[in-house]
N, C-alpha and C. Protein backbone atom coordinates (compact mmCIF):
# COMPACT_ATOMS: atom_id res chain seq x y z
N UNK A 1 6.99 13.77 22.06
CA UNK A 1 7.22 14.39 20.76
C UNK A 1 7.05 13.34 19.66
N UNK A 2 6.27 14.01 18.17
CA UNK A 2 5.98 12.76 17.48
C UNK A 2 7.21 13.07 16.47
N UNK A 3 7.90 12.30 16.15
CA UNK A 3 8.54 12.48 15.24
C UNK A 3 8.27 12.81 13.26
N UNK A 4 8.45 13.79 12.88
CA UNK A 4 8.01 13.83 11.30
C UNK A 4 7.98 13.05 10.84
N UNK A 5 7.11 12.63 9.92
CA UNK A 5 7.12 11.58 8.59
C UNK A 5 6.42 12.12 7.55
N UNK A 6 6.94 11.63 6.81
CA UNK A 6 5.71 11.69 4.95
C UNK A 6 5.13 10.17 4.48
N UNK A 7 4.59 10.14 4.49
CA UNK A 7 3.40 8.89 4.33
C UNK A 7 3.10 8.76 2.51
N UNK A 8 3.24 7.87 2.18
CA UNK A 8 3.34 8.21 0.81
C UNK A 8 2.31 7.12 0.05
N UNK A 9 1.37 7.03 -0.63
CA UNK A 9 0.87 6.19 -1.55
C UNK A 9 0.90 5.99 -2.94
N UNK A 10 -0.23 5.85 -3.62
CA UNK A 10 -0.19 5.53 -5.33
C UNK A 10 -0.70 7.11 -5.56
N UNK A 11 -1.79 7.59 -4.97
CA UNK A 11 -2.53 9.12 -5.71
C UNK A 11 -1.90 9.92 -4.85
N UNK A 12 -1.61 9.92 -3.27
CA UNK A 12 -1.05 10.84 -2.54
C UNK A 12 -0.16 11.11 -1.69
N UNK A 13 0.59 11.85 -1.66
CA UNK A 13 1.78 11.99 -0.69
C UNK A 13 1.51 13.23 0.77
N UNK A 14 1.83 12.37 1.99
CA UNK A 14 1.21 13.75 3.20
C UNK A 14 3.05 13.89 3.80
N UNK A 15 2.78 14.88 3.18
CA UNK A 15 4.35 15.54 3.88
C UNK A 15 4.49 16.34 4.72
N UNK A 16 5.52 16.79 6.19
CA UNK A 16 5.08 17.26 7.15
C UNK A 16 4.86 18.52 6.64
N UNK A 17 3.56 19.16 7.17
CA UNK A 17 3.27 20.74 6.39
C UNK A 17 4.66 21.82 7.22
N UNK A 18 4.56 22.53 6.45
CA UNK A 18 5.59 23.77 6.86
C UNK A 18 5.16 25.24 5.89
N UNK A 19 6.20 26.04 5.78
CA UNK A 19 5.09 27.53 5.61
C UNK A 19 5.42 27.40 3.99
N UNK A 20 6.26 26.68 3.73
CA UNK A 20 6.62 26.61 2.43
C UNK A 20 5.32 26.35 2.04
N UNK A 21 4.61 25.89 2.18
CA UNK A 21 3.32 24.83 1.79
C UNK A 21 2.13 26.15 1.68
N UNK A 22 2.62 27.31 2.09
CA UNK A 22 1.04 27.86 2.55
C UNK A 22 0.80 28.84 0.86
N UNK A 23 1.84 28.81 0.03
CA UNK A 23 0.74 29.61 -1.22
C UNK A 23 0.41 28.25 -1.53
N UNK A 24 0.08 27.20 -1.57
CA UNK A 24 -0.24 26.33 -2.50
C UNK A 24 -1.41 25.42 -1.52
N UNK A 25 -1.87 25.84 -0.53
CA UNK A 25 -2.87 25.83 0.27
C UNK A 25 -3.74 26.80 0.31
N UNK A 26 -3.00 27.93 -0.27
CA UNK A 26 -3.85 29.37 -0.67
C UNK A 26 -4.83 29.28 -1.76
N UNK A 27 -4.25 28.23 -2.68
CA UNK A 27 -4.68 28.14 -4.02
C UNK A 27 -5.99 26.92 -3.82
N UNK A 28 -5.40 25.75 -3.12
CA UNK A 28 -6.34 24.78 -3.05
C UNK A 28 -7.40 25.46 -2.76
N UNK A 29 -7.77 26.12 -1.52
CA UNK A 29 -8.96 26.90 -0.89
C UNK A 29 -9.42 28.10 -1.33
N UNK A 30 -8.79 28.28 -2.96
CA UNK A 30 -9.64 29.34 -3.73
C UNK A 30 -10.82 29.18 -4.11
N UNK A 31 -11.13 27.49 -4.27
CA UNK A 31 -12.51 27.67 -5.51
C UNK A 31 -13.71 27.70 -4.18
N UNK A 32 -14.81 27.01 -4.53
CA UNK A 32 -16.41 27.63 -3.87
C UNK A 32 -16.07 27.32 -2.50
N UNK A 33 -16.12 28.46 -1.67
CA UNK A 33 -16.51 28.21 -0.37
C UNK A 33 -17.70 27.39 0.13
N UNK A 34 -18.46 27.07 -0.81
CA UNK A 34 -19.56 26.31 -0.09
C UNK A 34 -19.42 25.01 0.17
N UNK A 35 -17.90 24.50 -0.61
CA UNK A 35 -17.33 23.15 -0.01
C UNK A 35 -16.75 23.19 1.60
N UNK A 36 -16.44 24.35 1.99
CA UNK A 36 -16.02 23.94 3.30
C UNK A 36 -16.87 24.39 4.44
N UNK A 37 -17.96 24.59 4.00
CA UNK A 37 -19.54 24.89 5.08
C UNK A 37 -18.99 24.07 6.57
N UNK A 38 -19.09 24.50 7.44
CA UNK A 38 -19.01 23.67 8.70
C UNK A 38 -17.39 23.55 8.51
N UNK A 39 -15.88 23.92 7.87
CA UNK A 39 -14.66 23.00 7.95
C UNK A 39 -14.03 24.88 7.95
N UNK A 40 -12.76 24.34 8.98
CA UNK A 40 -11.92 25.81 9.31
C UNK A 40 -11.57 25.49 7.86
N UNK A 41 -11.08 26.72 6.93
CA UNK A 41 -10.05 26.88 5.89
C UNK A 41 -10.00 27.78 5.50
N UNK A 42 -9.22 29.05 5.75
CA UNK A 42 -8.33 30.60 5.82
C UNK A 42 -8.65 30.45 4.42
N UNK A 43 -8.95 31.40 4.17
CA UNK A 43 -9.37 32.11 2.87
C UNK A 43 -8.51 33.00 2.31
N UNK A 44 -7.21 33.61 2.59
CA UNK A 44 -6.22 34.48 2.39
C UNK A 44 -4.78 33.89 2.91
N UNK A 45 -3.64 34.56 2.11
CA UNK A 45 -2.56 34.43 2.74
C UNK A 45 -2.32 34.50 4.08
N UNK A 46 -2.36 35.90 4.91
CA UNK A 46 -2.49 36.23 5.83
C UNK A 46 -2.87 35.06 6.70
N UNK A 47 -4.08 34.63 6.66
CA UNK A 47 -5.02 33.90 7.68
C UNK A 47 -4.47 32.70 7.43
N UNK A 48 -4.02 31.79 6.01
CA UNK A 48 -3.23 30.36 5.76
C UNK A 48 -1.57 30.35 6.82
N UNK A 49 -1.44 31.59 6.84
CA UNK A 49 -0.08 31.70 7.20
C UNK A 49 -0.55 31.04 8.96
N UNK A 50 -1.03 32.27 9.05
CA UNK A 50 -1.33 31.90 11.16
C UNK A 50 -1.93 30.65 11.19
N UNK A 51 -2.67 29.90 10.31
CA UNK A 51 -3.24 28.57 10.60
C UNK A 51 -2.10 27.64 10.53
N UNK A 52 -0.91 27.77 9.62
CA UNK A 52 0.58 26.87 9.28
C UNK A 52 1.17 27.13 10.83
N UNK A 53 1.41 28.40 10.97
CA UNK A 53 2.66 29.21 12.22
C UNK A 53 1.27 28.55 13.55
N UNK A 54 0.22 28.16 13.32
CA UNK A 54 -0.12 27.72 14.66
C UNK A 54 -0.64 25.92 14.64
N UNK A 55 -0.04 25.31 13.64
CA UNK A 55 -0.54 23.86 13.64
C UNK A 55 1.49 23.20 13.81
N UNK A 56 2.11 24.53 13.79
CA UNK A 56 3.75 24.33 13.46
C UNK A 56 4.24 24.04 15.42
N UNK A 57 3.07 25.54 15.59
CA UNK A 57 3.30 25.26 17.79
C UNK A 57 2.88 24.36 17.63
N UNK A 58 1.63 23.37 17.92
CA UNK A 58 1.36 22.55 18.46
C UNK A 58 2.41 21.14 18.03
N UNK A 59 2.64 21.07 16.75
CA UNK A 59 3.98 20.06 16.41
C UNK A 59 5.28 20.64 17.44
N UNK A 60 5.53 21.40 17.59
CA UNK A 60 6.57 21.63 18.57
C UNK A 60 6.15 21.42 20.25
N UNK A 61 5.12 21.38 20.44
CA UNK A 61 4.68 21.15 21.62
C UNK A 61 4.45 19.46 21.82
N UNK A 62 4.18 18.95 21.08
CA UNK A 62 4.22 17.23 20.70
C UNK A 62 2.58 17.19 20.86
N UNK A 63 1.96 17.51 20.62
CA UNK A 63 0.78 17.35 20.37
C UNK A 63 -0.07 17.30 18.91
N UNK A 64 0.90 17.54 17.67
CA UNK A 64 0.38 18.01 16.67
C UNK A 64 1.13 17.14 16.19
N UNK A 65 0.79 16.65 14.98
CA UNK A 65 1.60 16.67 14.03
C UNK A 65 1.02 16.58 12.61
N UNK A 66 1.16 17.78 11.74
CA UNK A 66 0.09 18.14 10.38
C UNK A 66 0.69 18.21 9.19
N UNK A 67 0.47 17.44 8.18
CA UNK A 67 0.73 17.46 6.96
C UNK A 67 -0.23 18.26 6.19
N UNK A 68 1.03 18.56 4.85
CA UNK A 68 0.27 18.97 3.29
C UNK A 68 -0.14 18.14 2.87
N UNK A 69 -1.19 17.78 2.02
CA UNK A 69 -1.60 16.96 1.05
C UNK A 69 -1.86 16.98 -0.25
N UNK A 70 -0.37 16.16 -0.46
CA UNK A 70 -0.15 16.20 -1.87
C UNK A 70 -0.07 15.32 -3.23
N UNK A 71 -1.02 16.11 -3.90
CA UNK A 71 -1.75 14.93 -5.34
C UNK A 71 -0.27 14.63 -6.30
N UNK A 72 0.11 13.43 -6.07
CA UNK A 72 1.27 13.42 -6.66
C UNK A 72 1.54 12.50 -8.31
N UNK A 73 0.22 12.76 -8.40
CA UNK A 73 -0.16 13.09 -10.09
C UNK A 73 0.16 14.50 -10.90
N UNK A 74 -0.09 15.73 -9.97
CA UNK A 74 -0.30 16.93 -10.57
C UNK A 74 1.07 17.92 -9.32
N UNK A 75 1.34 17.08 -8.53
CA UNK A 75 2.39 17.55 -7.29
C UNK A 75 2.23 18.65 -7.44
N UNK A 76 1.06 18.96 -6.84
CA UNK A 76 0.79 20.58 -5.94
C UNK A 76 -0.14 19.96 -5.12
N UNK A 77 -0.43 21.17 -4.10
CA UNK A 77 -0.67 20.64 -2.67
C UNK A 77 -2.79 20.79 -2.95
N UNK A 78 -3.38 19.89 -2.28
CA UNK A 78 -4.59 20.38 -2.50
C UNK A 78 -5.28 20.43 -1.26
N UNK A 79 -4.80 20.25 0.29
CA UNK A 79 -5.54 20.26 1.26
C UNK A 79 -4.39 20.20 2.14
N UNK A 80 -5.20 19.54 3.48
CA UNK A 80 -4.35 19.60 4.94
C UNK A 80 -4.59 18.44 5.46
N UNK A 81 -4.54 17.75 6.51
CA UNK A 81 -5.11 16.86 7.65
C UNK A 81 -3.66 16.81 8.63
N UNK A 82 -4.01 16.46 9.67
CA UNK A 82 -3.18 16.74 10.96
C UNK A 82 -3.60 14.58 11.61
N UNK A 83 -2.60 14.55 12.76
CA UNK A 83 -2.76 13.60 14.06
C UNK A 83 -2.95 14.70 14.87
N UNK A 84 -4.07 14.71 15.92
CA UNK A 84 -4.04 15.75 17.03
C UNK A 84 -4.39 15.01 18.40
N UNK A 85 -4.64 15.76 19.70
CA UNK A 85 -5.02 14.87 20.67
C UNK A 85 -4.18 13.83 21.16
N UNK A 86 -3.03 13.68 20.65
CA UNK A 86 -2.14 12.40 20.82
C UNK A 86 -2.30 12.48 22.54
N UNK A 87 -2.51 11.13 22.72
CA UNK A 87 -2.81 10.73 24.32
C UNK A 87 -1.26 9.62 24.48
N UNK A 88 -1.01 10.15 26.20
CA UNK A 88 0.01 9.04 26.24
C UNK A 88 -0.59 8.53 27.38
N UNK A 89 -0.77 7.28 27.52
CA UNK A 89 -0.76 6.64 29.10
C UNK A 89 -0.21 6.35 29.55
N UNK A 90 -0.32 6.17 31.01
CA UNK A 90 0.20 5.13 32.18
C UNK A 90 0.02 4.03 32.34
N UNK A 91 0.84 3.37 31.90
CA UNK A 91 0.88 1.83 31.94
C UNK A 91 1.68 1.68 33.31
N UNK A 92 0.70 0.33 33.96
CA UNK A 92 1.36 0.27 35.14
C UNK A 92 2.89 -0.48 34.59
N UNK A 93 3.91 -0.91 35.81
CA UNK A 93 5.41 -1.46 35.56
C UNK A 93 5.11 -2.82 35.00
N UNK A 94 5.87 -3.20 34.13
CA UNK A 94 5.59 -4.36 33.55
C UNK A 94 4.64 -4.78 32.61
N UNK A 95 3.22 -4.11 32.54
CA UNK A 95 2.56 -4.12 31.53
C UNK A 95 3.34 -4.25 30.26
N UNK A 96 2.88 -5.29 29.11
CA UNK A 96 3.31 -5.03 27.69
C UNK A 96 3.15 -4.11 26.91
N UNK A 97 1.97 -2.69 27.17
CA UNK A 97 1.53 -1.76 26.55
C UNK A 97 3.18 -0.86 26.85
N UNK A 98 4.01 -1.36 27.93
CA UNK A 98 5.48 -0.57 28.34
C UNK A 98 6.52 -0.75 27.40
N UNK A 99 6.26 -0.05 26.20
CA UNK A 99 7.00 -0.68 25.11
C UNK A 99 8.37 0.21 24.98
N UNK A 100 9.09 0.65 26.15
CA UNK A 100 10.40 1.00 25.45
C UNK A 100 10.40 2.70 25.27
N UNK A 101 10.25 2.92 24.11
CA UNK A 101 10.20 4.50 23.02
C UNK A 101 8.82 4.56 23.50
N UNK A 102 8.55 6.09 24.01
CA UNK A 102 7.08 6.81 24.01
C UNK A 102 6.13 6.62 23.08
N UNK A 103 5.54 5.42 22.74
CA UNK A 103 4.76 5.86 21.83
C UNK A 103 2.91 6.14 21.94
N UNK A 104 2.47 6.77 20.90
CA UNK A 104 1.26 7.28 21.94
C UNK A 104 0.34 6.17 21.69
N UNK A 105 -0.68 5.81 22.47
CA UNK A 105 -1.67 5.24 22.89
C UNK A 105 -3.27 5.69 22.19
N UNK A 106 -3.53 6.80 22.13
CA UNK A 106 -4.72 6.99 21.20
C UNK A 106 -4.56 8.48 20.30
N UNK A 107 -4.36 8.58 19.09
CA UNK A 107 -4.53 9.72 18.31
C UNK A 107 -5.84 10.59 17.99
N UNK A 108 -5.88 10.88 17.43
CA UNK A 108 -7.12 11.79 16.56
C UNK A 108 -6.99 12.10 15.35
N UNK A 109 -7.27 11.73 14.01
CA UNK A 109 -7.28 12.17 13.10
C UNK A 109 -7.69 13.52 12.26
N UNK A 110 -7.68 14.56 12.40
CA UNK A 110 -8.90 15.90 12.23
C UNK A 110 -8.00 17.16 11.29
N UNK A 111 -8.37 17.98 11.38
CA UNK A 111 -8.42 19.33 10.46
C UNK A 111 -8.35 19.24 9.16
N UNK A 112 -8.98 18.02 8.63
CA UNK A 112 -9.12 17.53 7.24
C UNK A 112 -9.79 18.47 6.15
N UNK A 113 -9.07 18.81 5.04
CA UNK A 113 -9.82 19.48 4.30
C UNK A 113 -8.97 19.19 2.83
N UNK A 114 -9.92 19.31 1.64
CA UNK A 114 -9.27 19.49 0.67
C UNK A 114 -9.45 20.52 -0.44
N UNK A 115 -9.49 20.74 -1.45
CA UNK A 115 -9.71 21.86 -2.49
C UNK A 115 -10.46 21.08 -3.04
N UNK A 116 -11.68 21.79 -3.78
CA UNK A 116 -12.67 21.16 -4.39
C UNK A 116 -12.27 20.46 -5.31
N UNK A 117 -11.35 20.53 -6.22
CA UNK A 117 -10.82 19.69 -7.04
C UNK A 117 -10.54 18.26 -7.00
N UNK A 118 -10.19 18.26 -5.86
CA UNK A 118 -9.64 17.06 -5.22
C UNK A 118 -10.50 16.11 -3.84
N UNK A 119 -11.62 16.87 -3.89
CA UNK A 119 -12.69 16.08 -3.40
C UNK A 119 -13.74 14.69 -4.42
N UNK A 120 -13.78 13.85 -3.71
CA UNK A 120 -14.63 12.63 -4.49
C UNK A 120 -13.76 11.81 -5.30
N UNK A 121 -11.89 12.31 -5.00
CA UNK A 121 -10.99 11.88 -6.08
C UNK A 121 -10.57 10.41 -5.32
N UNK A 122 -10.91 9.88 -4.18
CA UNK A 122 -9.85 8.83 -3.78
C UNK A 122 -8.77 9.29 -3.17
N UNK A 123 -8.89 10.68 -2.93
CA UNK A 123 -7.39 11.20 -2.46
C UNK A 123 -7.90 11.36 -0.91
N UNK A 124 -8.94 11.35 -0.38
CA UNK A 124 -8.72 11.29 1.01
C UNK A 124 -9.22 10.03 1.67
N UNK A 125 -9.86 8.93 0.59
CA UNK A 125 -9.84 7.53 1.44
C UNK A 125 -8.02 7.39 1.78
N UNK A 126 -7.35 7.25 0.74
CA UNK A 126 -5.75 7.14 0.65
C UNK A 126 -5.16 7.42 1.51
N UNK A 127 -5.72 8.79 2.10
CA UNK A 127 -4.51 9.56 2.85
C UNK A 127 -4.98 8.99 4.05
N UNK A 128 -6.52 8.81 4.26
CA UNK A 128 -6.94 8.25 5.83
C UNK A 128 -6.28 7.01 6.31
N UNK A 129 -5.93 5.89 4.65
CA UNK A 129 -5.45 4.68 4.73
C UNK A 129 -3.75 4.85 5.38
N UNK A 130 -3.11 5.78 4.89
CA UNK A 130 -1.89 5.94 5.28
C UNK A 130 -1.80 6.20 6.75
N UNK A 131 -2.55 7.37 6.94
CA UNK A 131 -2.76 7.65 8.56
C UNK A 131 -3.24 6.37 9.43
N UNK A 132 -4.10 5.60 9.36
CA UNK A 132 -4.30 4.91 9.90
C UNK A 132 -3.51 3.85 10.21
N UNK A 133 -2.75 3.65 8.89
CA UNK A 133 -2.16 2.07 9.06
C UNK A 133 -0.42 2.65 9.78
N UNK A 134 -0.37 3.90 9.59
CA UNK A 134 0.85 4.58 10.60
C UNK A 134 0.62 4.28 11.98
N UNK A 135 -0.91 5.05 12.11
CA UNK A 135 -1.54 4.78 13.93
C UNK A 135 -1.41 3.37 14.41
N UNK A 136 -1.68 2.43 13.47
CA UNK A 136 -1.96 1.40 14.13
C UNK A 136 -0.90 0.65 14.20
N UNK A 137 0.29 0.58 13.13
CA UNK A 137 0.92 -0.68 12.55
C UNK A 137 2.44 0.00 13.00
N UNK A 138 2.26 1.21 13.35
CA UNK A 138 3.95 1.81 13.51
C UNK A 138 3.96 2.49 14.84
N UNK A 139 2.58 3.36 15.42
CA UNK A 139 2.46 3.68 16.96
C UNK A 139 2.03 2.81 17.63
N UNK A 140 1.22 1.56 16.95
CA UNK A 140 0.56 0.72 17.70
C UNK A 140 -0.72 1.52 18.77
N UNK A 141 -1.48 2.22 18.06
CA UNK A 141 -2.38 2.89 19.16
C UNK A 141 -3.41 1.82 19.24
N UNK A 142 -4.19 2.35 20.59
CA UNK A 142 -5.13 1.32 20.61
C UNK A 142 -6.76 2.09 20.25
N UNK A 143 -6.57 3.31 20.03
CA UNK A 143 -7.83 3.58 19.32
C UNK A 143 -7.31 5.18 18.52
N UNK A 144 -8.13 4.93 17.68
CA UNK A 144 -8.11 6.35 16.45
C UNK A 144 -9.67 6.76 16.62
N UNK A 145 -8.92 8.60 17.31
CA UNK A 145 -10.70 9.43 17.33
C UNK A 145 -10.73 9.67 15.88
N UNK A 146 -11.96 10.20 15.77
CA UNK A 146 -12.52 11.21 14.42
C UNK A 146 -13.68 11.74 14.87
N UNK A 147 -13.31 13.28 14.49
CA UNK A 147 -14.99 13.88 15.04
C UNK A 147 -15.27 15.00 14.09
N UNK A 148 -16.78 15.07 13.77
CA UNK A 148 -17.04 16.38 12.94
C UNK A 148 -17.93 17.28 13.64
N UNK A 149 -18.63 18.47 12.67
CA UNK A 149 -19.87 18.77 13.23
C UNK A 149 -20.88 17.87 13.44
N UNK A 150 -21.69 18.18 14.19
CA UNK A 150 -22.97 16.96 14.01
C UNK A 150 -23.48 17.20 12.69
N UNK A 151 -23.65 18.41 12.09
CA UNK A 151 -24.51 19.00 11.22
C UNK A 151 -24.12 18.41 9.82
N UNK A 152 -22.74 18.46 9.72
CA UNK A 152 -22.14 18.28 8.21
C UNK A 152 -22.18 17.06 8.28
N UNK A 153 -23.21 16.69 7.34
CA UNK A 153 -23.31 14.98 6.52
C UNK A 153 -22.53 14.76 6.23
N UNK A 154 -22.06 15.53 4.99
CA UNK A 154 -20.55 14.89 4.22
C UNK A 154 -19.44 14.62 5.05
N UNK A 155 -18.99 15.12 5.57
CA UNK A 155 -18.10 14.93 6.62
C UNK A 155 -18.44 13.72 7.58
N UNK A 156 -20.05 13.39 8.29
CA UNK A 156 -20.28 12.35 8.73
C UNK A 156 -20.11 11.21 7.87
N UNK A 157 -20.73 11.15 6.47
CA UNK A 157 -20.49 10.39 5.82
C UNK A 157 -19.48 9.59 5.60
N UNK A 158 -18.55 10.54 5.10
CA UNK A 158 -17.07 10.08 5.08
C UNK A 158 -16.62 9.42 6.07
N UNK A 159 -16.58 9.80 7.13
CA UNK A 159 -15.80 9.36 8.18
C UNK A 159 -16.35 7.71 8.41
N UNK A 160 -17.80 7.66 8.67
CA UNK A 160 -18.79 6.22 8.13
C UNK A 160 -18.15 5.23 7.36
N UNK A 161 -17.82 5.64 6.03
CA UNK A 161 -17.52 5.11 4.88
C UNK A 161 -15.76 4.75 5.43
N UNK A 162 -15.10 5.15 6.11
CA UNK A 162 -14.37 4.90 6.25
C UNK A 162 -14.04 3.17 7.35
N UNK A 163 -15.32 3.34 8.00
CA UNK A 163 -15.77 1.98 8.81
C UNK A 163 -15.33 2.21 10.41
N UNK A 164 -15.31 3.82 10.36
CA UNK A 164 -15.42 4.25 11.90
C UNK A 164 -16.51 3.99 12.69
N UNK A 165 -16.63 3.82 14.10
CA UNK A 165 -18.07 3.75 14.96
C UNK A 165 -18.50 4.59 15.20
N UNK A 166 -19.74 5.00 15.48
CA UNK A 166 -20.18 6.04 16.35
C UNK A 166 -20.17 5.95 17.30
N UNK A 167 -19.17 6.89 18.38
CA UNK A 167 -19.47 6.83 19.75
C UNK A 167 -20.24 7.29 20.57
N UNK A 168 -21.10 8.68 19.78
CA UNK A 168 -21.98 8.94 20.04
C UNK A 168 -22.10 10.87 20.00
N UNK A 169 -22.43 11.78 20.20
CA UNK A 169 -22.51 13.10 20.02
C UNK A 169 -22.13 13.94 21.15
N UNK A 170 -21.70 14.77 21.22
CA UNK A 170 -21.42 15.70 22.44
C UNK A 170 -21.62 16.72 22.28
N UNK A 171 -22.90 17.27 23.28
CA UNK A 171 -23.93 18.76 22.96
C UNK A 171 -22.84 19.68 23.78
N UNK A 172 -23.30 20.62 22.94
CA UNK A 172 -22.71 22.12 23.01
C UNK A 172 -21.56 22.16 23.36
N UNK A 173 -20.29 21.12 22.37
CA UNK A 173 -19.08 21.28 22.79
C UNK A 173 -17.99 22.18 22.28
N UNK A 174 -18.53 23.16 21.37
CA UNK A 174 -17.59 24.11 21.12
C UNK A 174 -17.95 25.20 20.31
N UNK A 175 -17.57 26.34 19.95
CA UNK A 175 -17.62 27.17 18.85
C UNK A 175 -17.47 26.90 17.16
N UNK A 176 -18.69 26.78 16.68
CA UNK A 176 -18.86 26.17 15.58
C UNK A 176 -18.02 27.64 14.55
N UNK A 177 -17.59 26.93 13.47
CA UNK A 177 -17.13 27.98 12.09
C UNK A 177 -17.68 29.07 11.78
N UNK A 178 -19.38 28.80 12.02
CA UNK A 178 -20.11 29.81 11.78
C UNK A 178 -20.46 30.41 12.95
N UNK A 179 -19.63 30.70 13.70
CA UNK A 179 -20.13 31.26 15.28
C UNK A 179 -20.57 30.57 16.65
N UNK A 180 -21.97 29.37 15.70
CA UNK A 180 -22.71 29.16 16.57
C UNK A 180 -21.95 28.13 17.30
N UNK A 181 -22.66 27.60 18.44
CA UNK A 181 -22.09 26.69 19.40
C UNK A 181 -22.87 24.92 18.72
N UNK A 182 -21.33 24.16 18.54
CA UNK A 182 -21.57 23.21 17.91
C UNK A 182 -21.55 21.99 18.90
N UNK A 183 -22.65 20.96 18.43
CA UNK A 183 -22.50 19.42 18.89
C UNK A 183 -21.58 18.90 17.99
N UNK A 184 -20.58 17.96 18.18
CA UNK A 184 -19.82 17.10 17.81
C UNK A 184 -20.14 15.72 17.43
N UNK A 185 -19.94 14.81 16.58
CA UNK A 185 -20.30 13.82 16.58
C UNK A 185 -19.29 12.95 16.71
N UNK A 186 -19.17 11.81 17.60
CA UNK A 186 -17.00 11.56 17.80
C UNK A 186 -17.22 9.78 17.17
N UNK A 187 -16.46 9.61 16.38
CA UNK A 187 -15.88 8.59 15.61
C UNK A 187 -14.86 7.99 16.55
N UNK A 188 -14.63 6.56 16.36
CA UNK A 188 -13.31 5.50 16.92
C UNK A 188 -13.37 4.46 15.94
N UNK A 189 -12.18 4.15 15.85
CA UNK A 189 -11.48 2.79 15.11
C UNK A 189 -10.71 2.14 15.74
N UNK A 190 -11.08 1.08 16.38
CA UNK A 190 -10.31 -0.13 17.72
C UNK A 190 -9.46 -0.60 17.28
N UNK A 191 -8.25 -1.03 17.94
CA UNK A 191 -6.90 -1.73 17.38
C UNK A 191 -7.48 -3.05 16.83
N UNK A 192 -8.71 -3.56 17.42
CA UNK A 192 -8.97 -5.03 17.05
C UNK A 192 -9.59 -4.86 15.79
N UNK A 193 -10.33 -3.44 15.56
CA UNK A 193 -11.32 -3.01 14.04
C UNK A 193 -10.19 -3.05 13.50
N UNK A 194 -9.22 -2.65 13.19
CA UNK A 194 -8.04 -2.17 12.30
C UNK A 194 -8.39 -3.02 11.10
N UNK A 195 -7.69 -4.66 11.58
CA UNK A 195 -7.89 -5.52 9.98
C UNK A 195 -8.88 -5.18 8.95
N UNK A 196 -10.00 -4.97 9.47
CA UNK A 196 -10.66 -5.25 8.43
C UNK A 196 -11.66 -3.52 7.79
N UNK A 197 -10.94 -2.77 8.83
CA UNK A 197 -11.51 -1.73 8.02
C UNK A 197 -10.03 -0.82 7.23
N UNK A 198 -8.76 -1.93 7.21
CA UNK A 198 -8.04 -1.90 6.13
C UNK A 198 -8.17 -2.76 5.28
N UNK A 199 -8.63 -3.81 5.31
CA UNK A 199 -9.54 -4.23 4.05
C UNK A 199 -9.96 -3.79 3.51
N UNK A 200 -11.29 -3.14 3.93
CA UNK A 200 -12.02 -2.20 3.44
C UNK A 200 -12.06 -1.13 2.99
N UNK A 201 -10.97 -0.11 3.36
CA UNK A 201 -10.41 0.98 2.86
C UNK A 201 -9.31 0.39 1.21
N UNK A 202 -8.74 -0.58 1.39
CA UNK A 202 -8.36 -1.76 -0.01
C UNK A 202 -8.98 -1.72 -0.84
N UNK A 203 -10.54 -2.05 -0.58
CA UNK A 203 -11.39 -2.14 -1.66
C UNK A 203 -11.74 -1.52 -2.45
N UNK A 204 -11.59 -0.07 -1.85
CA UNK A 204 -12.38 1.20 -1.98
C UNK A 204 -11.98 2.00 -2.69
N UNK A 205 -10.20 1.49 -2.83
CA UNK A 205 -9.25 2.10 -3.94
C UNK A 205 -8.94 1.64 -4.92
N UNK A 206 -9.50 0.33 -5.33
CA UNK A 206 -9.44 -0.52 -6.40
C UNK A 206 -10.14 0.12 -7.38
């Protein structure tokens, strides 16, 4: 089980999401749908609600754990992003990776989205910076996934710009947004990458 947190910076605050959160996730994901081409994001109450009441199971199952994301310039909510995939290993007896408290071993960063408003703002290098330096510096993981469509640039982009690797693509691994059956493209950030692509994420907010 991961325990809640709110992660907090200079432009944004990720607080654990809950249903309270879902008209103001309703609102973020009003303006052009053509920002979230290729990205899940419920278009109605109704549908925001079951996406909250089912990212809420998987936090109760210890596999999830998903924040609001919130511009705490204008403190209303303008997107989502989650930890998912949390992996725990087996460390043999005595290993140093046997640290005591469960903590997990490799995350996933994903269901990232924001309201057009709040895209190109610095508000999701920030929030990736918070997530990350949580994964690395407070779970101690030894690797952070990230994966998109193959298709969506922007989304590849980003994740790039963030100073993730490519690990490489995986054909026909799931049901794409738009129906079709999607390749994946899967991102990692190594405990040893960490330093310096928090450097780099430093720079980026200057």
């Amino acid at each position: 089980m991961l325990d809640p947190v709110t992660l907090q910076g200079r432009h944004v605050r990720l607080e654990p999401l809950s249903l309270d959160h879902v008209p103001g996730l309703v609102q973020a994901a009003s303006g052009s749908r053509e920002t979230f081409t290729l990205t899940t994001v419920p278009d109605d109450t109704a549908a925001m609600r079951l996406y909250v009441e089912t990212a809420l199971a998987g936090k109760d199952s210890g596999t999830i754990l998903p924040f609001a994301t919130i511009d705490r310039k204008a403190e209303h909510v303008v997107g989502s992003t989650r930890f998912l995939n949390v992996q725990f290993w087996d460390w043999p007896a005595g290993n140093p990776r046997q640290r005591g408290k469960r903590l997990p071993d490799v995350v996933e960063i994903g269901a990232t989205w924001l309201g057009p408003d709040a895209q190109r703002t610095g508000i999701n290098t920030e929030a990736k910076l918070l997530m990350l330096t949580h994964a690395f510096e407070t779970w101690l993981v030894h690797r952070v996934r990230l994966q998109t469509d193959a298709r969506n640039e922007r989304s590849r982009n980003a994740i790039e710009r963030l100073g993730a690797q490519l690990d490489g693509v995986v054909r026909g691994d799931r049901v794409a947004t738009d129906g079709t059956i999607r390749d994946s493209a899967v991102f990692s950030i190594l405990d040893a990458e960490w330093p310096a692509v928090k450097q780099q994420l430093a720079a980026l907010l200057r």
